[in-house]
C-alpha atoms as a PDB file:
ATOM      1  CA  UNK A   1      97.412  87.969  88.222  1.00  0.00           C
ATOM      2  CA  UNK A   2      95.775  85.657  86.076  1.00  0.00           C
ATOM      3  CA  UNK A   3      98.270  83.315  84.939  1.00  0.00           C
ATOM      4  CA  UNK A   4      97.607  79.948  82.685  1.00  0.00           C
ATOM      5  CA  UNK A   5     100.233  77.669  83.929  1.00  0.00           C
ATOM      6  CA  UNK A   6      99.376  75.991  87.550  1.00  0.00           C
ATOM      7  CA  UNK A   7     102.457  74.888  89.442  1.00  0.00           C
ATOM      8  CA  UNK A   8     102.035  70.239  90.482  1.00  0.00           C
ATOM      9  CA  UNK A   9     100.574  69.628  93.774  1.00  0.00           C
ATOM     10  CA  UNK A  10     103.271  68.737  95.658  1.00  0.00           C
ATOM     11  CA  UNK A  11     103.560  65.950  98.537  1.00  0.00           C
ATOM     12  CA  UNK A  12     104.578  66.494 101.724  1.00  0.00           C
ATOM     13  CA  UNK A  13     107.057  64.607 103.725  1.00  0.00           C
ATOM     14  CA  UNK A  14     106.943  66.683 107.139  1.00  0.00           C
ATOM     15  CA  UNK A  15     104.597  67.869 109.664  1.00  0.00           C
ATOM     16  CA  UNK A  16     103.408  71.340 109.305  1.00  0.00           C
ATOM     17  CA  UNK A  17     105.367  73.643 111.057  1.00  0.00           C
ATOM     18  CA  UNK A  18     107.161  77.252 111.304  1.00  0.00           C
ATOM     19  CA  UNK A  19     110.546  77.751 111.547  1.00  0.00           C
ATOM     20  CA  UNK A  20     111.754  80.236 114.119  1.00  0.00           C
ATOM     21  CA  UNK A  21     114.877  81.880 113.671  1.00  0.00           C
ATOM     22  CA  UNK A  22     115.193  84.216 116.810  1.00  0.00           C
ATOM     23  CA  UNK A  23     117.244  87.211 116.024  1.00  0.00           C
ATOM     24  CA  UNK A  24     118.771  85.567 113.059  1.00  0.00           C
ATOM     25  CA  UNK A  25     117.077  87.632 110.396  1.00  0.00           C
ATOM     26  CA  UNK A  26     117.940  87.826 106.938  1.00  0.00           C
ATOM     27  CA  UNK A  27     117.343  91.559 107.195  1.00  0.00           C
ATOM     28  CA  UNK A  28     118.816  93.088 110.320  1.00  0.00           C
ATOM     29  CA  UNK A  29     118.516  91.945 113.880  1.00  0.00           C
ATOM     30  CA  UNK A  30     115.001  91.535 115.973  1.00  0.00           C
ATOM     31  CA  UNK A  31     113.463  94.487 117.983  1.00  0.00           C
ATOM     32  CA  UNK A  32     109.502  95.388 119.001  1.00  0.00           C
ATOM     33  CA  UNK A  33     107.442  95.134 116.778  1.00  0.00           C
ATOM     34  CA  UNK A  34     104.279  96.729 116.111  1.00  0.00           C
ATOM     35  CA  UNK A  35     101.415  94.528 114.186  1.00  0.00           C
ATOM     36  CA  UNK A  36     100.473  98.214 111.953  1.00  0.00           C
ATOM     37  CA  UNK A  37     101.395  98.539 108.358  1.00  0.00           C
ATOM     38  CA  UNK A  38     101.354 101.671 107.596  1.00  0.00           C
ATOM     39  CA  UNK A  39      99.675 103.508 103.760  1.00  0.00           C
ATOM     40  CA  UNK A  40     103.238 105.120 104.044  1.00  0.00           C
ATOM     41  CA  UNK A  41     105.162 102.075 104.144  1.00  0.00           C
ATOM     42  CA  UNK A  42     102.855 100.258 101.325  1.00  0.00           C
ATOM     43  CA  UNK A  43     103.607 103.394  99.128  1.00  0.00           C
ATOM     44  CA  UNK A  44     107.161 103.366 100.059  1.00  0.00           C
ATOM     45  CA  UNK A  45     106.961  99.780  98.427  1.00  0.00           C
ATOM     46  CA  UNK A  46     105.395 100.300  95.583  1.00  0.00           C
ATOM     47  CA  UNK A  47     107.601 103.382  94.452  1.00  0.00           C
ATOM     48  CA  UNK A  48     111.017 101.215  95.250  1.00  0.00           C
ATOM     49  CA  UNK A  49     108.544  98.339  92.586  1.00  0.00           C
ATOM     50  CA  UNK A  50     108.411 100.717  90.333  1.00  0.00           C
ATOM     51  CA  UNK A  51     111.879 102.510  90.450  1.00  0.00           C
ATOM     52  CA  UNK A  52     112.813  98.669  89.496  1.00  0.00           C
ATOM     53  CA  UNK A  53     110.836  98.535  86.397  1.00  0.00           C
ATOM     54  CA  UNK A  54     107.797  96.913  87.909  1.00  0.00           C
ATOM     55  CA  UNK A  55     104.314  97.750  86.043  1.00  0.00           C
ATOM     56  CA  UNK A  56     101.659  99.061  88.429  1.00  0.00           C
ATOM     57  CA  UNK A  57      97.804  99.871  86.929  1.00  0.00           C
ATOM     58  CA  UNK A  58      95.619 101.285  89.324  1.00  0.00           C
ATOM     59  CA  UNK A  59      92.197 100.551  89.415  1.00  0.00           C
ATOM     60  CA  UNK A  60      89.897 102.327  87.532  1.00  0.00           C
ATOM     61  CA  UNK A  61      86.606 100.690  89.074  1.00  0.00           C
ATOM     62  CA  UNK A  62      85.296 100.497  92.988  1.00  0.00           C
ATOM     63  CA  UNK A  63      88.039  99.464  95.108  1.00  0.00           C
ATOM     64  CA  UNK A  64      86.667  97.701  98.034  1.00  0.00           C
ATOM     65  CA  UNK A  65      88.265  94.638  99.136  1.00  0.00           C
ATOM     66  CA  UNK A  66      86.026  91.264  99.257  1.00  0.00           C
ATOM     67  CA  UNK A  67      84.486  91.008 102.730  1.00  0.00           C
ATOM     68  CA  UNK A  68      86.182  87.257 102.940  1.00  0.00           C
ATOM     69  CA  UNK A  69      89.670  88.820 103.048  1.00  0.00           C
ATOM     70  CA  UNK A  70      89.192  91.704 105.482  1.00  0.00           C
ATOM     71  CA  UNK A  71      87.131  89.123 107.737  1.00  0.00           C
ATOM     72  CA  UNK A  72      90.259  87.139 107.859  1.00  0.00           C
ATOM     73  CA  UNK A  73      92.642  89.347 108.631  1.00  0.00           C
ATOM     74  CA  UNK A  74      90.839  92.147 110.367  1.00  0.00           C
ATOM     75  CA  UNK A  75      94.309  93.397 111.420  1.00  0.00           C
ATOM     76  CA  UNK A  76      95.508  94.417 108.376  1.00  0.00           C
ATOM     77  CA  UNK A  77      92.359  96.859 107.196  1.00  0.00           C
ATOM     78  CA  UNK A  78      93.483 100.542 107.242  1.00  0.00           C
ATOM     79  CA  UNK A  79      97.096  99.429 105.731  1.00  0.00           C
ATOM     80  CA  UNK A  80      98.102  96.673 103.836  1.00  0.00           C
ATOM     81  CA  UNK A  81      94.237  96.008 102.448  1.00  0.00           C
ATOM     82  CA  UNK A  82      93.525  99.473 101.963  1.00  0.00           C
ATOM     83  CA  UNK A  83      96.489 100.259  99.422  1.00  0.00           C
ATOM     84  CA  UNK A  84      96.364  96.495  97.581  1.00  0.00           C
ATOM     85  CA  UNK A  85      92.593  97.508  97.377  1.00  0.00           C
ATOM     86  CA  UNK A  86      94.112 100.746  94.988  1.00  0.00           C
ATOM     87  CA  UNK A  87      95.465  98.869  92.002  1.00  0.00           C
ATOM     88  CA  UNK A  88      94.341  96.121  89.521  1.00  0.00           C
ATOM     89  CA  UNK A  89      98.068  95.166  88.907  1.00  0.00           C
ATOM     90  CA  UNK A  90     101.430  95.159  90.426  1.00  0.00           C
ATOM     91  CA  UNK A  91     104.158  92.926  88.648  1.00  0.00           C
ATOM     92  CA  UNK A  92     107.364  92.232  86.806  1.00  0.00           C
ATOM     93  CA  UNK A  93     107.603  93.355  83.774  1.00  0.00           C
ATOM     94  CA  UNK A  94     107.552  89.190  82.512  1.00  0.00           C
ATOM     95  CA  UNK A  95     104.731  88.523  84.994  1.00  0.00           C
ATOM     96  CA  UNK A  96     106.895  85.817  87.296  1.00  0.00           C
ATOM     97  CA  UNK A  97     106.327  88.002  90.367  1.00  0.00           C
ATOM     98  CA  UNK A  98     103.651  90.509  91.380  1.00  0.00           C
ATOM     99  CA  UNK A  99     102.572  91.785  94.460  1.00  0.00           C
ATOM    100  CA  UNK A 100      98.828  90.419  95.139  1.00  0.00           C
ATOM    101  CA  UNK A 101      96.218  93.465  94.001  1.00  0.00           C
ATOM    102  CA  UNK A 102      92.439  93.788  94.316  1.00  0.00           C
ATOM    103  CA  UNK A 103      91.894  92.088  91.184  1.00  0.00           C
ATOM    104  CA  UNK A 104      93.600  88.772  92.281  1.00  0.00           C
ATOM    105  CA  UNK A 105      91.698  88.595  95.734  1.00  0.00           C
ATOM    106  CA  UNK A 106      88.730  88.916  93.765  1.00  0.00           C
ATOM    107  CA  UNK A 107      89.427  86.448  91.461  1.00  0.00           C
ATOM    108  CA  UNK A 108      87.199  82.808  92.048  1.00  0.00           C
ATOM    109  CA  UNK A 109      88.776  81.148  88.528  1.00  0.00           C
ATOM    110  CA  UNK A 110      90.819  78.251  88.542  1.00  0.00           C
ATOM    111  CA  UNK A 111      92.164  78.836  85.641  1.00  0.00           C
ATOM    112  CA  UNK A 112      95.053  81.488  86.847  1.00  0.00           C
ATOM    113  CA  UNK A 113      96.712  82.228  90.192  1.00  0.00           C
ATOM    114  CA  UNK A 114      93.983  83.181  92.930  1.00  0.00           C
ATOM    115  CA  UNK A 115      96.066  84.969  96.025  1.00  0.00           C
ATOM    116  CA  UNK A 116      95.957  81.666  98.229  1.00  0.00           C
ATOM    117  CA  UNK A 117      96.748  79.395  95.706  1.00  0.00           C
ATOM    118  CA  UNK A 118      99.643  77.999  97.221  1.00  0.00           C
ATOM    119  CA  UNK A 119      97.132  77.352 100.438  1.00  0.00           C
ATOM    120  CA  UNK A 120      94.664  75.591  97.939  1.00  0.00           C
ATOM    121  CA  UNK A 121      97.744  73.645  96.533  1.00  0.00           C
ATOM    122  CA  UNK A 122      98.592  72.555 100.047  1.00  0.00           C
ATOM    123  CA  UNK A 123      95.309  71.723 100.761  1.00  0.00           C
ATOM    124  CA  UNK A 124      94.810  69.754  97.815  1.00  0.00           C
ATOM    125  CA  UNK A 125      97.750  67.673  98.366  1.00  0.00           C
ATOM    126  CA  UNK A 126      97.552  67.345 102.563  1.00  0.00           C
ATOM    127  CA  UNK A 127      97.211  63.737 103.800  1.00  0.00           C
ATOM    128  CA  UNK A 128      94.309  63.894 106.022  1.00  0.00           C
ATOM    129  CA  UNK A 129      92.142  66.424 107.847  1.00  0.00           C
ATOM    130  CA  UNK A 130      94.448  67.226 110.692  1.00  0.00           C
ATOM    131  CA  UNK A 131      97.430  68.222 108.268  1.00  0.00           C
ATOM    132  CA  UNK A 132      94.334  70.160 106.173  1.00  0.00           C
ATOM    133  CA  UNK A 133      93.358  72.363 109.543  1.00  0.00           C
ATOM    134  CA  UNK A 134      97.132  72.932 110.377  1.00  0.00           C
ATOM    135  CA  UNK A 135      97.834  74.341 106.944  1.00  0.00           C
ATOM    136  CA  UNK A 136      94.218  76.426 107.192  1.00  0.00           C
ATOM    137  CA  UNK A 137      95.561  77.912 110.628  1.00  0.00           C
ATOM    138  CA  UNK A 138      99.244  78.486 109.271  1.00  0.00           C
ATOM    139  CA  UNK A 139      97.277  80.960 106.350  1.00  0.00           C
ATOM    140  CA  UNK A 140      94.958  82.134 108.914  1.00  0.00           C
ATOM    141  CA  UNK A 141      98.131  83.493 110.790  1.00  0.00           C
ATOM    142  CA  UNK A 142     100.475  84.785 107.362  1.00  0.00           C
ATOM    143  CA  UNK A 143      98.941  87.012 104.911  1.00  0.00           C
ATOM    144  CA  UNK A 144     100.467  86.317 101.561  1.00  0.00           C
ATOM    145  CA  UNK A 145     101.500  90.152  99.613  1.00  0.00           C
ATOM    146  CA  UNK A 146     103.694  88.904  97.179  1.00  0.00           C
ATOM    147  CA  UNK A 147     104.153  85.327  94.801  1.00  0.00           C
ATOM    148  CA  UNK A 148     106.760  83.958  92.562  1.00  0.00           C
ATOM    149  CA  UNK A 149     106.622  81.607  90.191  1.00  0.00           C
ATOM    150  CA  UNK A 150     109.652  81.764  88.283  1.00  0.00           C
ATOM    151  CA  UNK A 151     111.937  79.392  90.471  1.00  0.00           C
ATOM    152  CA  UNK A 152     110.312  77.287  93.735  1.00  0.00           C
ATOM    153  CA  UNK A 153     106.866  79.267  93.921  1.00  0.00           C
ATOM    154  CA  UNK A 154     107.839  81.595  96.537  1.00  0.00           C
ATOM    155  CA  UNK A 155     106.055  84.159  98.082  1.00  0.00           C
ATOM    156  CA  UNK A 156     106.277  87.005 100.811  1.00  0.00           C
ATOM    157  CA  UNK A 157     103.884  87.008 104.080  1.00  0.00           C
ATOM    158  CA  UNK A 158     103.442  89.135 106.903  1.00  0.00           C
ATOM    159  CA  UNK A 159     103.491  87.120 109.776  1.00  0.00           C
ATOM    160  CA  UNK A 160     100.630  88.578 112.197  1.00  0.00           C
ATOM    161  CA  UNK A 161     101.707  87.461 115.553  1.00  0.00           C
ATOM    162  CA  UNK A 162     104.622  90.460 115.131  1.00  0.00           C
ATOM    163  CA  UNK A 163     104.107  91.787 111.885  1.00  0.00           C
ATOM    164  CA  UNK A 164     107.222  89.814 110.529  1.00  0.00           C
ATOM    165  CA  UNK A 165     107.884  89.527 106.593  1.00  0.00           C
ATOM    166  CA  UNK A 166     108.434  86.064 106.439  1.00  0.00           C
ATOM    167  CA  UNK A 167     109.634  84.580 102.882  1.00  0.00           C
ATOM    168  CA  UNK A 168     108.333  80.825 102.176  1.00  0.00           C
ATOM    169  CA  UNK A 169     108.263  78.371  98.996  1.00  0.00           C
ATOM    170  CA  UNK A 170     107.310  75.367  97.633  1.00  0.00           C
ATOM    171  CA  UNK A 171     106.843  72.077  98.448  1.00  0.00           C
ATOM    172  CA  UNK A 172     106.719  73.301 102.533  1.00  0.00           C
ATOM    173  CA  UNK A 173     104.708  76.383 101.916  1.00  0.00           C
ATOM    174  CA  UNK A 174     104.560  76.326 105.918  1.00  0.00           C
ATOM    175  CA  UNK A 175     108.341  76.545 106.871  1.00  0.00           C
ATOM    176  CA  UNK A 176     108.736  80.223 106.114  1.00  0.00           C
ATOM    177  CA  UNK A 177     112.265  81.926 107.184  1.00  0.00           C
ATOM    178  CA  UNK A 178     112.190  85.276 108.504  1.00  0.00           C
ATOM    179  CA  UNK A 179     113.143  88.021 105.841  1.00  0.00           C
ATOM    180  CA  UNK A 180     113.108  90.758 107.747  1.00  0.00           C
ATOM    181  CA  UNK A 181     111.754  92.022 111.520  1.00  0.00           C
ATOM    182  CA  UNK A 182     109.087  94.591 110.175  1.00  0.00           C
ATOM    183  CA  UNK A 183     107.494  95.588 107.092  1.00  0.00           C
ATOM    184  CA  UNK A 184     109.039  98.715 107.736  1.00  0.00           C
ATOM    185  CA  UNK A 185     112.356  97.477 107.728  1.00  0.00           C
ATOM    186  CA  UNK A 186     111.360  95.412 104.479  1.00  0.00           C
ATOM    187  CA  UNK A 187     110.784  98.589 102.648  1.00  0.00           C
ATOM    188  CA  UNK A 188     113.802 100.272 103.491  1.00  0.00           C
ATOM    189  CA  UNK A 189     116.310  97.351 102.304  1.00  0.00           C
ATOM    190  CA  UNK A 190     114.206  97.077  99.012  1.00  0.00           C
ATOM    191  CA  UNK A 191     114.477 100.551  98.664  1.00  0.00           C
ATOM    192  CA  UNK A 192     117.626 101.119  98.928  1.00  0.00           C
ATOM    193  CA  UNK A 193     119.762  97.612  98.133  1.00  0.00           C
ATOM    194  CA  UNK A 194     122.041  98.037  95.207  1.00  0.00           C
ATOM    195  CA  UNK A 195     122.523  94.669  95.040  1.00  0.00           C
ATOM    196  CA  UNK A 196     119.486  92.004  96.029  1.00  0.00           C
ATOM    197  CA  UNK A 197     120.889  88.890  97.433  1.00  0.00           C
ATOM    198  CA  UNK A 198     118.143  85.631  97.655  1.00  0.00           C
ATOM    199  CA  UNK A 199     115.526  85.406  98.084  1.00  0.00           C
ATOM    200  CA  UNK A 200     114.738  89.264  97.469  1.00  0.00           C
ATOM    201  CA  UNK A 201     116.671  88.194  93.648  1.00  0.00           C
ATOM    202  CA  UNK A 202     114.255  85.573  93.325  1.00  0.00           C
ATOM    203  CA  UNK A 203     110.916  87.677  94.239  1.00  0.00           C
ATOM    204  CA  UNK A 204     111.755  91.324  92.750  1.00  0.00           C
END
């Protein structure tokens, strides 16, 4: 999503750190988890995206995902990279939210939203090098799928210690709440809420 406006650095008054919520999840209690993300789930997503209006394109060209992103998150190839790998575009119809697509983790400018951006951002604006390899290892561990930038520049992560679908936003990019237990369980309440409470109202 190649956006013009850039969001202000902001400054950071805590330590980096995760909140852990236990079994309080926003969307239904705690149970085992399994690290997989299924092609069925990600299509189960983008059909409840586009049964809300959302505009998906699909790419037209090779769809093989930069070696960078699969190298980081070797865990998610045969899933989550394989389907965002399948489409140049996934968004709102007034571009404030989009789920991230091949063409934005293949995108190098600065001059629109690159899929880490809010890691860059929090780079940019950490204090010294230990706060700089604390935020690299909190991204290392969360793979962003979805941004926001209509409200507090929120986004959607799966957490890969349990395959959580954590929901985070600005200025502490790294104190994420815990949406929901699964991605499965994600996909269900998207697909079939009638009425989207926050943050879900904020991000679809």
């Amino acid at each position: 999503m190649h956006l013009t406006s850039r969001c202000p650095l902001f400054r950071r008054n805590s330590p980096v750190r995760e909140e852990v919520s236990g079994e309080n999840h926003a969307l239904g209690p705690a149970r085992p988890l399994s690290l997989g993300v299924s092609t069925q789930d990600m299509h189960a997503l983008l059909k409840a995206l586009t049964d809300r209006s959302w505009i998906v394109e699909p790419m037209l060209g090779p769809s093989l995902m930069p070696s960078s992103i699969t190298e980081r998150y070797p865990m998610l190839e045969g899933g989550v990279l394989e389907v965002l790998s399948q489409f140049s575009r996934c968004s709102r119809p007034d571009e404030q939210s989009w789920l991230l697509a091949l063409s934005d983790f293949q995108a190098v400018s600065s001059q629109g939203f690159r899929w880490n951006e809010y890691e860059i951002m929090a780079l940019e604006s950490a204090a010294n090098q230990q706060e700089r390899d604390s935020i690299t290892r909190f991204w290392d561990e969360h793979f962003p799928f979805l941004l926001a930038v209509q409200a507090d520049y929120d986004y959607l992560a799966i957490r890969l210690s349990d395959g959580s679908v954590m929901h985070g936003s600005a200025p502490e990019w790294e104190l994420p709440s815990v949406l929901a237990p699964s991605f499965e369980a994600f996909v269900e309440y998207v697909s079939t809420a009638v009425q989207v409470p926050y943050p879900l109202s904020v991000v679809l």
